[in-house]
N, C-alpha and C. Protein backbone atom coordinates (compact mmCIF):
# COMPACT_ATOMS: atom_id res chain seq x y z
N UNK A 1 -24.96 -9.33 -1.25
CA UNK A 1 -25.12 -8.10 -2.02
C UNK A 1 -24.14 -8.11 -3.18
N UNK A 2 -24.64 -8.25 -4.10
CA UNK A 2 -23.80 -8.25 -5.38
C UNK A 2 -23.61 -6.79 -5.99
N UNK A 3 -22.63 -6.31 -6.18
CA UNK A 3 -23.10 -4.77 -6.85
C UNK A 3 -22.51 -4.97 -8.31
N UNK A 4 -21.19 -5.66 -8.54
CA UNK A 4 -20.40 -6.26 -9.88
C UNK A 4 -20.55 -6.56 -10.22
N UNK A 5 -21.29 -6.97 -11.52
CA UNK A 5 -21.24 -8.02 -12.49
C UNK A 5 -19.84 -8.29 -13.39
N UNK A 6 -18.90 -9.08 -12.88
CA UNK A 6 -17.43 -8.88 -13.07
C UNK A 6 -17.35 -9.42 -14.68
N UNK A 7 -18.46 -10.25 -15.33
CA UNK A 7 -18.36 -10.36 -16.78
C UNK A 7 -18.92 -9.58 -17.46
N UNK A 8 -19.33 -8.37 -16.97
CA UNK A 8 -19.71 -7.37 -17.76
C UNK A 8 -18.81 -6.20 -17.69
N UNK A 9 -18.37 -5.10 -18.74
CA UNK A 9 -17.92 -4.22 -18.49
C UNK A 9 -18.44 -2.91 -17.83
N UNK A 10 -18.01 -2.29 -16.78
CA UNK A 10 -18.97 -1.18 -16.53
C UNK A 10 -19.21 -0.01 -17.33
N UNK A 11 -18.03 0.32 -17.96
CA UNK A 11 -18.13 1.26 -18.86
C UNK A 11 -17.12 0.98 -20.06
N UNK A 12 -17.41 1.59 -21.33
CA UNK A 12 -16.35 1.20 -22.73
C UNK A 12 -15.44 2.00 -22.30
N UNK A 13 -16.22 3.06 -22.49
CA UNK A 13 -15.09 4.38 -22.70
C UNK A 13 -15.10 5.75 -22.22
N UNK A 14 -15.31 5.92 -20.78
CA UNK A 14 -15.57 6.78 -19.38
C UNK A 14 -15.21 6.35 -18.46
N UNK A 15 -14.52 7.02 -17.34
CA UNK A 15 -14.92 6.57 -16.25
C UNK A 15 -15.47 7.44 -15.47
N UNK A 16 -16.43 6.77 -14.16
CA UNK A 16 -16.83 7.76 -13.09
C UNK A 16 -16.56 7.13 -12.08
N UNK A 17 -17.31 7.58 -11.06
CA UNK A 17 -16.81 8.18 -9.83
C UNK A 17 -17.97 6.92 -9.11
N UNK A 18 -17.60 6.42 -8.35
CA UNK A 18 -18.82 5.40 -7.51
C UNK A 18 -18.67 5.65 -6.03
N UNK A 19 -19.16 6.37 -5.42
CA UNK A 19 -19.15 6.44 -3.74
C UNK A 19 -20.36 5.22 -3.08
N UNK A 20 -19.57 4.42 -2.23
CA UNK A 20 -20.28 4.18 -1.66
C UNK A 20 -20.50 3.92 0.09
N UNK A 21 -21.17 3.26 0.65
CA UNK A 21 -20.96 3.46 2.16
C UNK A 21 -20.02 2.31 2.77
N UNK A 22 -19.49 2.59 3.96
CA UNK A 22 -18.72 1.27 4.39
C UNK A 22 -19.27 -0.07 4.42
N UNK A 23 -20.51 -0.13 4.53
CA UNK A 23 -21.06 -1.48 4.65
C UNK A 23 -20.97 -1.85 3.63
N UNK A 24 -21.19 -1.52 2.04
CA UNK A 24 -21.80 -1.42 0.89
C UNK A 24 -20.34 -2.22 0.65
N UNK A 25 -19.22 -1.02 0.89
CA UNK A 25 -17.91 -1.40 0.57
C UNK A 25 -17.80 -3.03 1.08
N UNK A 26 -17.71 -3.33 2.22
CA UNK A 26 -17.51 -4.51 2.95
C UNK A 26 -17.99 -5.88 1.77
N UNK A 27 -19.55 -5.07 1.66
CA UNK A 27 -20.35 -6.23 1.37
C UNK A 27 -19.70 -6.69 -0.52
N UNK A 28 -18.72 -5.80 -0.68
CA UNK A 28 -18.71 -5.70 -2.06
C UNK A 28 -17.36 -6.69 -1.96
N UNK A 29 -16.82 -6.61 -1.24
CA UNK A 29 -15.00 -7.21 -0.81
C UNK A 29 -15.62 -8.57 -0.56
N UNK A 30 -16.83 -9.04 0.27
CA UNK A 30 -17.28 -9.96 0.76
C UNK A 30 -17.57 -11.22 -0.64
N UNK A 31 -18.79 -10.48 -1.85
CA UNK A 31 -18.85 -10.83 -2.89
C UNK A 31 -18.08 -10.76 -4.49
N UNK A 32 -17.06 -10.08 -3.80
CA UNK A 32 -16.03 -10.40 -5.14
C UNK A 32 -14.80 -10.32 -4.35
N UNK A 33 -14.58 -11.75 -4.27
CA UNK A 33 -13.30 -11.40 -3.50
C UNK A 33 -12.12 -11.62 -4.51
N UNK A 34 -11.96 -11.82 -5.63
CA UNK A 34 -11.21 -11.72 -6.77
C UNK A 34 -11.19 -9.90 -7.21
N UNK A 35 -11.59 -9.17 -6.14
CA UNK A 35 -11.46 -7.68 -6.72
C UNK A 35 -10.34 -6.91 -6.01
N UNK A 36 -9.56 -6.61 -6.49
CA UNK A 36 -8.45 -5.35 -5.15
C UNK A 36 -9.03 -4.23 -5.26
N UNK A 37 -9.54 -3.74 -4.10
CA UNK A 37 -10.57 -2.64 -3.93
C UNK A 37 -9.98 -1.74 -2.65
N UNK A 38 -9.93 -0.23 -3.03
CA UNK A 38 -9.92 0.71 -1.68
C UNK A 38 -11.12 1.72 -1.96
N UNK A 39 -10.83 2.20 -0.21
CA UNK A 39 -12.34 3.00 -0.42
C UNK A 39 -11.48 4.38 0.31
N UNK A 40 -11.60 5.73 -0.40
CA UNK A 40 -11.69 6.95 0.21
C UNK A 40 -12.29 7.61 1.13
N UNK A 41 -11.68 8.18 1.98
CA UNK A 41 -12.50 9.22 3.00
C UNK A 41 -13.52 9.36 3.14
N UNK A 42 -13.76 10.18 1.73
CA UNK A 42 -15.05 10.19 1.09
C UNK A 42 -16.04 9.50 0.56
N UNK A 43 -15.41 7.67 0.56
CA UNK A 43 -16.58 7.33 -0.04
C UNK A 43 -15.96 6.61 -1.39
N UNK A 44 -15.28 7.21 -2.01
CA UNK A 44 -14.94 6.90 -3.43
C UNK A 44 -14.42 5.66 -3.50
N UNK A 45 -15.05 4.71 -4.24
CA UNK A 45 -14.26 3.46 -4.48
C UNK A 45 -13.34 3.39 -5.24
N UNK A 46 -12.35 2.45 -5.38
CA UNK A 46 -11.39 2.48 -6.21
C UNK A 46 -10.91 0.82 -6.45
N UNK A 47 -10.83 0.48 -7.40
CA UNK A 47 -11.03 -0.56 -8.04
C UNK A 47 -9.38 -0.66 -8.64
N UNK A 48 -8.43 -1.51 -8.58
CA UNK A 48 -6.80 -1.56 -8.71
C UNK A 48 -6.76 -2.65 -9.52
N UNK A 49 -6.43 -2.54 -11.20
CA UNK A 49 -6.45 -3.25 -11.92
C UNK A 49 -5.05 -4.22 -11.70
N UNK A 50 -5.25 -5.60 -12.46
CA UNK A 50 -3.94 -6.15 -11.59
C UNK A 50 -2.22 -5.49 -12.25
N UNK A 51 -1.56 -5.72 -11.71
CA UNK A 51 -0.62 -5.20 -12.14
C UNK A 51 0.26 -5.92 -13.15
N UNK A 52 2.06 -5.76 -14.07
CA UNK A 52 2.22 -6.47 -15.06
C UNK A 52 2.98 -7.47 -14.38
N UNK A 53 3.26 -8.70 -14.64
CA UNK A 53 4.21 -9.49 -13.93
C UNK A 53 5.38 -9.06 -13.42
N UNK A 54 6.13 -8.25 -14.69
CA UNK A 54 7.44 -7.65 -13.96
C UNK A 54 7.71 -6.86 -12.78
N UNK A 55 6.08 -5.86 -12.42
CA UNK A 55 6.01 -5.22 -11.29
C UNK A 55 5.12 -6.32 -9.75
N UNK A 56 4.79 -7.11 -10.50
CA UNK A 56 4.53 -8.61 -9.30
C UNK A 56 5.76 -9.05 -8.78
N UNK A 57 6.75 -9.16 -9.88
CA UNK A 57 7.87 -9.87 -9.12
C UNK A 57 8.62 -9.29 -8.26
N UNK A 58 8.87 -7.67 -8.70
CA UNK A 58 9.70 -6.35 -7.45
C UNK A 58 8.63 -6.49 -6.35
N UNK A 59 6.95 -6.37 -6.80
CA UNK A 59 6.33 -6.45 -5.42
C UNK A 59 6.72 -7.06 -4.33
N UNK A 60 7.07 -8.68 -4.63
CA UNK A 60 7.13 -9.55 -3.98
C UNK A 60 8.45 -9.79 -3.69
N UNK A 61 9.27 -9.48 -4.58
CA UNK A 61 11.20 -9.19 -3.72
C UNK A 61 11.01 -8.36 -2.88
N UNK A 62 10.42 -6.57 -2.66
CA UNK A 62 10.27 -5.99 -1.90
C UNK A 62 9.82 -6.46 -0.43
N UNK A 63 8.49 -7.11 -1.05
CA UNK A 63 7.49 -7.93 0.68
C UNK A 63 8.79 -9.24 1.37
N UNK A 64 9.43 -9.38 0.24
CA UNK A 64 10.45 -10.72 0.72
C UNK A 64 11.18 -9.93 1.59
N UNK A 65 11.44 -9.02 1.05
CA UNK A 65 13.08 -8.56 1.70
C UNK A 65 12.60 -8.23 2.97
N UNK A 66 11.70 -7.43 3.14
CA UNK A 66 11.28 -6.81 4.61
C UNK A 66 10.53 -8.06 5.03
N UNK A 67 10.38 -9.33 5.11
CA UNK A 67 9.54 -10.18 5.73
C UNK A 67 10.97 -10.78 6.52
N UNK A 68 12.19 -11.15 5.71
CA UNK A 68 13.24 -11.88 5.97
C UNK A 68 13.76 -11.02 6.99
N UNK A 69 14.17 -9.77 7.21
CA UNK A 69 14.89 -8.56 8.38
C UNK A 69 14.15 -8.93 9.24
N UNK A 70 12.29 -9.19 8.97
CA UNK A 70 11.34 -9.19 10.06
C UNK A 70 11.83 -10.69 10.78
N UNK A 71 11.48 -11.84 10.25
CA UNK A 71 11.67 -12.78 10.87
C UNK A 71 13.17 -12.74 11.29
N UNK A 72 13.40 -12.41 10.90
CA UNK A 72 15.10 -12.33 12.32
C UNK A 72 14.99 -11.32 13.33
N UNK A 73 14.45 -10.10 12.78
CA UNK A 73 14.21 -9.69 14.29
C UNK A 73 12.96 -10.00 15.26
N UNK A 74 11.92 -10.11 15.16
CA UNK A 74 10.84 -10.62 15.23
C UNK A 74 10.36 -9.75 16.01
N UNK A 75 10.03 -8.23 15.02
CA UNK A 75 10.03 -6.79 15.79
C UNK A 75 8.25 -6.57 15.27
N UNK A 76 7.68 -7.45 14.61
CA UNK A 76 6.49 -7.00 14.13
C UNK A 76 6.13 -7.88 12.88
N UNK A 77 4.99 -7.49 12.46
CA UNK A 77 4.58 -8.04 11.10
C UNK A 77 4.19 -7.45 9.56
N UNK A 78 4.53 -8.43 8.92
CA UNK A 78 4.68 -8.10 7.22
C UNK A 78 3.83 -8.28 6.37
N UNK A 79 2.94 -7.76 5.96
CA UNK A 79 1.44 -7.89 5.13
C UNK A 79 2.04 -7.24 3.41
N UNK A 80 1.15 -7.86 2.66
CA UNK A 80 1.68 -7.65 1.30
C UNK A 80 -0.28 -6.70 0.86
N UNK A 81 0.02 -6.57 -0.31
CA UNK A 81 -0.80 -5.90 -0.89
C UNK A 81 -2.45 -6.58 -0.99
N UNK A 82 -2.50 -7.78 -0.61
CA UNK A 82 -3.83 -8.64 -0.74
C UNK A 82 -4.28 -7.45 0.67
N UNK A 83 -4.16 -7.17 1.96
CA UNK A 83 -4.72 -7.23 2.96
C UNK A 83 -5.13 -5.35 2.95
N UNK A 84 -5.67 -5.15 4.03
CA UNK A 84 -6.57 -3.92 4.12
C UNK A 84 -6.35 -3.31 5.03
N UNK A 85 -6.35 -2.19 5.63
CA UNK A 85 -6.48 -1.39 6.69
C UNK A 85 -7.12 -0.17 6.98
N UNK A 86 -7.67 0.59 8.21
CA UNK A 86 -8.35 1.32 8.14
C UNK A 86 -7.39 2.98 8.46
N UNK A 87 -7.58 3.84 8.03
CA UNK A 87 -7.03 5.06 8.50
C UNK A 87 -7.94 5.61 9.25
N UNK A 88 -7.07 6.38 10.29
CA UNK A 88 -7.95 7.14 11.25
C UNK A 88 -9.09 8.52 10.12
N UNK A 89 -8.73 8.77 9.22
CA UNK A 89 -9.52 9.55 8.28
C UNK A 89 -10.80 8.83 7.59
N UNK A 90 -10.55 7.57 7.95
CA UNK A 90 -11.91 6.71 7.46
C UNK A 90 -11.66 5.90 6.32
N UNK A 91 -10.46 6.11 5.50
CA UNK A 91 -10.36 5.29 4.14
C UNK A 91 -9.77 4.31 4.41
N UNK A 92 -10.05 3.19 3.66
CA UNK A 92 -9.48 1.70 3.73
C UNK A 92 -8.34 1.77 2.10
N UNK A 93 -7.39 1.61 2.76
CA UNK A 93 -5.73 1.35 2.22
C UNK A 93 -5.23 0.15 2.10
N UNK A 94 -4.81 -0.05 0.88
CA UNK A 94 -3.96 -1.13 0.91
C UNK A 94 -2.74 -0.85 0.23
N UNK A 95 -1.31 -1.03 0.82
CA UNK A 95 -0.22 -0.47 -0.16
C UNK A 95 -0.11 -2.20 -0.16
N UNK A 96 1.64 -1.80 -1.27
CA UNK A 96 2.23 -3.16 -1.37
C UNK A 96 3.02 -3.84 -0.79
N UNK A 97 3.56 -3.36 0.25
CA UNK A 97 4.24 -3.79 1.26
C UNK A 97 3.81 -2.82 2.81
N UNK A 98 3.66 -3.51 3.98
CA UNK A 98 3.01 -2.50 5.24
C UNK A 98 3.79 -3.25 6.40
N UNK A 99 4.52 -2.89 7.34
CA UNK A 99 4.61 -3.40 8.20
C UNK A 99 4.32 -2.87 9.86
N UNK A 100 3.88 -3.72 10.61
CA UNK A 100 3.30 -2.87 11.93
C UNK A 100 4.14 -3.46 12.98
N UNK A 101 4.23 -2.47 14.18
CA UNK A 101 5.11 -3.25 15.11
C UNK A 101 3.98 -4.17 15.81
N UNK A 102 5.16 -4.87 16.83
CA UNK A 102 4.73 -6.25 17.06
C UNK A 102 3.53 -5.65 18.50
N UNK A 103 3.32 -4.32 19.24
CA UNK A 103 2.74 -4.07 20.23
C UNK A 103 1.32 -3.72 19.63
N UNK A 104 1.10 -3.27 18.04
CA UNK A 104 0.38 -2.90 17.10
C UNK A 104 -0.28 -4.02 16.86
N UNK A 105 0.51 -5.21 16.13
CA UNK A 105 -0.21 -6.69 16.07
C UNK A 105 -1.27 -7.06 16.52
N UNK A 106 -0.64 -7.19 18.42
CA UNK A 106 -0.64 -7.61 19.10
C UNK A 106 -2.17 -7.10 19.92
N UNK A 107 -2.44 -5.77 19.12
CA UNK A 107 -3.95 -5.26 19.94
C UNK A 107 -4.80 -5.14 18.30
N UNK A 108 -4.58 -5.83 17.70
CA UNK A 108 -5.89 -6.17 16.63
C UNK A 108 -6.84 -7.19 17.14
N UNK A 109 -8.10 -6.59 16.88
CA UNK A 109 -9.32 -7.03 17.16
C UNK A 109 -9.09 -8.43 16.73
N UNK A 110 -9.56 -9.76 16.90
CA UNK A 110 -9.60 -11.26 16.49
C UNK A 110 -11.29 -10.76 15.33
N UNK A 111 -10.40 -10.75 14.23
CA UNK A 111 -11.91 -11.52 13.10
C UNK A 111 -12.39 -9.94 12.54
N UNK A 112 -11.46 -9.26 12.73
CA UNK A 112 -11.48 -7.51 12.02
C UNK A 112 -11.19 -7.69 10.68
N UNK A 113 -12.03 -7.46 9.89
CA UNK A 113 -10.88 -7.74 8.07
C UNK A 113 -10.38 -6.71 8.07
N UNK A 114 -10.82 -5.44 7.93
CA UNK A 114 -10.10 -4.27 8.30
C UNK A 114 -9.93 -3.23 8.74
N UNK A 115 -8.87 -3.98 10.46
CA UNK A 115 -8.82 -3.29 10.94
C UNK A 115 -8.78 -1.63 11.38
N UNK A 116 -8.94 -0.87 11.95
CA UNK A 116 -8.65 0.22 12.61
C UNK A 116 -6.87 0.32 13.03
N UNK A 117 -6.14 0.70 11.74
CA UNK A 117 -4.71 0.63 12.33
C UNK A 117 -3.80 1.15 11.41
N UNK A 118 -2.82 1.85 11.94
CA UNK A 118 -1.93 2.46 11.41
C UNK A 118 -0.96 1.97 10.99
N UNK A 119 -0.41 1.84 9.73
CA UNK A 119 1.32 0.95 9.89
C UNK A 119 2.26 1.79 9.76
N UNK A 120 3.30 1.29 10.71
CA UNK A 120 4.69 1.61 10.91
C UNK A 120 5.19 2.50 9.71
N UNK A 121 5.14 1.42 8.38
CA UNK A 121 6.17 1.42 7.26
C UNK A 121 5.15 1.33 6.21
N UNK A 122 5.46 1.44 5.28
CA UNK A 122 4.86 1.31 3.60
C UNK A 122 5.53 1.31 2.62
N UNK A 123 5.25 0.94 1.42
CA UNK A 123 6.52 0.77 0.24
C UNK A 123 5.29 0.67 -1.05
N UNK A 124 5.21 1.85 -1.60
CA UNK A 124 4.19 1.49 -2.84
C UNK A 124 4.66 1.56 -4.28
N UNK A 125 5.12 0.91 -5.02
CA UNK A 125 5.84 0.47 -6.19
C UNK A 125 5.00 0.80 -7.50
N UNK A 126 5.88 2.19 -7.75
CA UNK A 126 4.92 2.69 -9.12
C UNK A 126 4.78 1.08 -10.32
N UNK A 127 4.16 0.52 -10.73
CA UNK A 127 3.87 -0.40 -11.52
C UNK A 127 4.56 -0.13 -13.31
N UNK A 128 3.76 0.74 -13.83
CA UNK A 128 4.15 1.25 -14.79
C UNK A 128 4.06 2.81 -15.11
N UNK A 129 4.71 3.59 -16.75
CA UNK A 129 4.60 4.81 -16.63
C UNK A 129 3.13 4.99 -17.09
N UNK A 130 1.84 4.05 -16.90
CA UNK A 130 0.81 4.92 -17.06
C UNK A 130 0.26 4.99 -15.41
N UNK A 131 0.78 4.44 -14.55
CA UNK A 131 0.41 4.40 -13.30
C UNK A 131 0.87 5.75 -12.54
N UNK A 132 -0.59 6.74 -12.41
CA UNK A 132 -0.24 8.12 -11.96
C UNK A 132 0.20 8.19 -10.94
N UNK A 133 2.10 8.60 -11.36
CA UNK A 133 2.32 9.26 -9.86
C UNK A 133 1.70 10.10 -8.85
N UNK A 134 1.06 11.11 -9.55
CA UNK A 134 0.78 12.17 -8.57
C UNK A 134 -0.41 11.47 -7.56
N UNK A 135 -1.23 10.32 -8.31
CA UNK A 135 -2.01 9.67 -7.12
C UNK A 135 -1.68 9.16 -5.89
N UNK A 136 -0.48 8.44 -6.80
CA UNK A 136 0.26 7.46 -5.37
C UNK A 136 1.19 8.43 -4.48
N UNK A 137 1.72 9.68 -5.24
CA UNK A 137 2.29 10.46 -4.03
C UNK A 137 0.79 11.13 -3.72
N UNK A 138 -0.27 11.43 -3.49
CA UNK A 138 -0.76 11.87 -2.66
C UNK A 138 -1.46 10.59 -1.50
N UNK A 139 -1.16 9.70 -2.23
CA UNK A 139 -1.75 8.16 -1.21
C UNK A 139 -0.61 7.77 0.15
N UNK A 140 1.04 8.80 -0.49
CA UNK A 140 1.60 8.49 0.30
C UNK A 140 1.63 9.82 1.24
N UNK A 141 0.79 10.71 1.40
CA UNK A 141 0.72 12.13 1.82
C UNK A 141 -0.41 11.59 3.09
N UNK A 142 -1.32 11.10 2.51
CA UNK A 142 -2.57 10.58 3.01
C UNK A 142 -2.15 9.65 4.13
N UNK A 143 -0.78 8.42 4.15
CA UNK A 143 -0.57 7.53 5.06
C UNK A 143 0.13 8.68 6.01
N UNK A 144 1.33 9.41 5.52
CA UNK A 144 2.08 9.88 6.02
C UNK A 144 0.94 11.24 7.44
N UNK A 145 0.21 11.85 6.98
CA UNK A 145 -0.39 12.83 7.38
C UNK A 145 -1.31 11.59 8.35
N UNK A 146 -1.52 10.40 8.18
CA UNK A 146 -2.66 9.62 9.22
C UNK A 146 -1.67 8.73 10.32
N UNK A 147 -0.19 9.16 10.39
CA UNK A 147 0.48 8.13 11.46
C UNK A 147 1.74 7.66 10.73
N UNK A 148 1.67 6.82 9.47
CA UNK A 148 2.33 5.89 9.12
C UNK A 148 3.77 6.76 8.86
N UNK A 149 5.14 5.98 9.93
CA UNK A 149 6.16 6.97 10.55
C UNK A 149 6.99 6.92 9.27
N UNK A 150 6.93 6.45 8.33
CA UNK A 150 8.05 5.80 7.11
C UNK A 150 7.19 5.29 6.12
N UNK A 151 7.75 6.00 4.97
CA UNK A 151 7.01 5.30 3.58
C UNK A 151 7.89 5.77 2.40
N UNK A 152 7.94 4.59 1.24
CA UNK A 152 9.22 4.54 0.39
C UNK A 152 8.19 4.88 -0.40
N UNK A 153 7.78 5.64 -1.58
CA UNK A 153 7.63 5.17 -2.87
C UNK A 153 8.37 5.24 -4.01
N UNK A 154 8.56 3.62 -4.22
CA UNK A 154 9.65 3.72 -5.31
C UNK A 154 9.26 3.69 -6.78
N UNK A 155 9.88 4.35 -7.16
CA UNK A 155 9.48 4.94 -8.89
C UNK A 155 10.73 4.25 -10.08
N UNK A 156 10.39 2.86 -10.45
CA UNK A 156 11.61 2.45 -11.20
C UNK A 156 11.75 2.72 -12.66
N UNK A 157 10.45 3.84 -13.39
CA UNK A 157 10.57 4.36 -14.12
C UNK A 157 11.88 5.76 -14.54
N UNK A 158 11.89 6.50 -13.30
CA UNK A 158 12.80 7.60 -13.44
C UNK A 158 13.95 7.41 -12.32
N UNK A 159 13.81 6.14 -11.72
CA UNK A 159 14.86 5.40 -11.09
C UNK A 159 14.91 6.27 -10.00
N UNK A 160 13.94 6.57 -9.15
CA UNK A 160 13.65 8.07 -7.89
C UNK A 160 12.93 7.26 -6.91
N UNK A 161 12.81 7.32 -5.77
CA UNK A 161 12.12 7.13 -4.23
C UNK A 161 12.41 8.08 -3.69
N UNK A 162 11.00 8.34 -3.06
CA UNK A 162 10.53 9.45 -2.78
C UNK A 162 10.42 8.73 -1.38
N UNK A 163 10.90 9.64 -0.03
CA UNK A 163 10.98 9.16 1.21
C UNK A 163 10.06 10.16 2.37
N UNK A 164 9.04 9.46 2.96
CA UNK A 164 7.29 10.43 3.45
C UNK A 164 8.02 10.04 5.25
N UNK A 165 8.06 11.15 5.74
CA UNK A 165 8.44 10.85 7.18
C UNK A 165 7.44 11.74 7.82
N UNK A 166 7.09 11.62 9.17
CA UNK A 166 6.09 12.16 9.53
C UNK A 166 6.82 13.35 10.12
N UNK A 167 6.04 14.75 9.72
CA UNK A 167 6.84 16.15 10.45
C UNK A 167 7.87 16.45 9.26
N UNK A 168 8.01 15.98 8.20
CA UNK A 168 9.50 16.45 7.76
C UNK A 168 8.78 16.51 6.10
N UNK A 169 9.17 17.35 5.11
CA UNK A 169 9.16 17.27 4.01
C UNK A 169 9.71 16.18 3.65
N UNK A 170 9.31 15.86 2.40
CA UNK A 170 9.66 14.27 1.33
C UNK A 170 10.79 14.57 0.97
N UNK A 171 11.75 13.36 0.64
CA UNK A 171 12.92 13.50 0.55
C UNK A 171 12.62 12.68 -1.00
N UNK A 172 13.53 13.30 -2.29
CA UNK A 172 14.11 12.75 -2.82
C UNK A 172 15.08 12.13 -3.26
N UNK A 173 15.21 11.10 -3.78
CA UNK A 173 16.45 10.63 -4.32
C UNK A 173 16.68 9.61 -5.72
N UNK A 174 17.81 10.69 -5.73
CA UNK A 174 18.07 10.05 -7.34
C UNK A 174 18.71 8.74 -7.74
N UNK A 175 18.33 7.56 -8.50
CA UNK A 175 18.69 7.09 -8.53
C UNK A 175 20.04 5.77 -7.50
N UNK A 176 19.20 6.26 -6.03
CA UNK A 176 19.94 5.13 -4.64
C UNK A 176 19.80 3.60 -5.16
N UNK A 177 20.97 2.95 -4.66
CA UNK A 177 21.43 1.71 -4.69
C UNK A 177 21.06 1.19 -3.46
N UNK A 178 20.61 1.55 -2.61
CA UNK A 178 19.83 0.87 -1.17
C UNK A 178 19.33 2.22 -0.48
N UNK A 179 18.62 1.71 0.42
CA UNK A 179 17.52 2.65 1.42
C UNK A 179 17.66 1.78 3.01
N UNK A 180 17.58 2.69 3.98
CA UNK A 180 17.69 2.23 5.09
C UNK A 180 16.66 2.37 5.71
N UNK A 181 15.93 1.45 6.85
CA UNK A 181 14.91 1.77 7.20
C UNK A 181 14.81 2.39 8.63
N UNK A 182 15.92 3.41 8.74
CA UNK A 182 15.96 4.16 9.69
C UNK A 182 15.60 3.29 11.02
N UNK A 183 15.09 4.48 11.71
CA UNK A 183 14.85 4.00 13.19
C UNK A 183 12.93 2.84 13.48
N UNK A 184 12.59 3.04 12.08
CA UNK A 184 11.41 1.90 12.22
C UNK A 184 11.84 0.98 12.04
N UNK A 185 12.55 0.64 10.61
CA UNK A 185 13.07 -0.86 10.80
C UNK A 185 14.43 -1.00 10.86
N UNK A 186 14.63 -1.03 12.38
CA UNK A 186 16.25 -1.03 12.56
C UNK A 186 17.16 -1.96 12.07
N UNK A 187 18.12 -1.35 11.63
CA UNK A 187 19.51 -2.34 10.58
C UNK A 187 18.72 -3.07 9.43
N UNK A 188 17.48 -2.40 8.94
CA UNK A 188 17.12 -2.95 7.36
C UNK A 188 17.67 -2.40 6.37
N UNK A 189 18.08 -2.46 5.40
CA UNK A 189 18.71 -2.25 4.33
C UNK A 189 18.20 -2.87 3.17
N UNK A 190 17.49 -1.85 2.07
CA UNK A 190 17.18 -2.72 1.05
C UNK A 190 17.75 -2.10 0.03
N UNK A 191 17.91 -3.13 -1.20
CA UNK A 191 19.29 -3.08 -2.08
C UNK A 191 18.15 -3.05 -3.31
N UNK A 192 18.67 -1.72 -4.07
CA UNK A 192 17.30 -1.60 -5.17
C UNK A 192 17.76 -1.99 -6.19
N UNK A 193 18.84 -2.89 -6.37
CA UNK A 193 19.35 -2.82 -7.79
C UNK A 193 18.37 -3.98 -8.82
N UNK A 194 18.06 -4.72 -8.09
CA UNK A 194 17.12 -5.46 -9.05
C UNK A 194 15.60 -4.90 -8.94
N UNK A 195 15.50 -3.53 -8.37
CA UNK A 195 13.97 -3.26 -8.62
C UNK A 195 14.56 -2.30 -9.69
N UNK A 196 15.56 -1.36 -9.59
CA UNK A 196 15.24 -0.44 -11.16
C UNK A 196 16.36 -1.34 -12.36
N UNK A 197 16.41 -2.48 -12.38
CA UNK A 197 16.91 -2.96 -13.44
C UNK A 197 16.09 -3.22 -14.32
């Protein structure tokens, strides 16, 4: 099922709204797999243009840093922004950093692309200042309100992370030099100075 024609543009100068069904979705991830794609509650696709190198490289210091705490403790696993997951609300999520504990892992279906599962942790890295905050804080409202016990989003535009705990209002903070990952990821510590530099 092809629905993309990825050398054509879909639109010059509009955008709309494309709902479609989970299968549709699947079949669309299936035939363009060069696409980063989430799907809403509702239906709504969403299509994630790639991001600029400079916010590739914090991506991937970020996924480093929490992969390295992980493999020493060997408390669970570390997925980066390629992979998918399902929320109990029905939408398929992908942040840029996710980590799940290891009892979580450990009961994924064999051959699920994406799964039915909640993660632990999240870390979604505003990209640039045309990249709408108010989306990604409600994407982190959306994890936070479906399970996920901890979620950073860090904003290296106004040099702020915004901290989503489940039960508790968002915490801001101005301009922190590290973040702790509390009681999910015990004795992690990440050091932000080369993400808002």
């Amino acid at each position: 099922m092809q629905l993309l024609d990825t050398h054509t543009p879909l639109l010059n100068t509009q955008s709309v709204t494309l709902h479609v069904t989970r299968e549709q979705f699947d079949a669309l991830c299936h035939d363009n797999p060069e696409l980063r794609l989430e799907l809403t509650a509702t239906g709504e696709l969403i299509v994630m243009p790639p991001v600029s190198l400079d916010s590739s490289g914090k991506n991937l210091d970020l996924a480093t840093d929490v992969a390295i705490w992980n493999r020493q403790t060997r408390l669970g696993r570390v997925y980066d922004s390629s992979g998918g997951f399902t929320l109990p609300n029905g939408s398929l999520k992908s942040a840029d950093v996710m980590w799940l504990q290891q009892s979580k892992v450990d009961a994924l279906p064999p051959g699920v692309t994406f799964p039915e599962v909640v993660p632990d942790f999240v870390i979604e890295l505003r990209s640039s200042q045309s990249d709408s905050l108010s989306k990604l804080q409600a994407k982190m409202l959306e994890y936070r309100d479906n399970g996920v016990r901890l979620g950073w989003l860090i904003n290296p535009q106004q040099q702020q992370v915004e901290i989503y705990r489940i039960g508790r209002d968002v915490e801001i903070l101005e301009s922190p030099t590290n973040l702790s990952g509390e009681d999910v990821l015990s004795g992690f510590v990440l050091d932000l100075r080369s993400i808002f530099s």
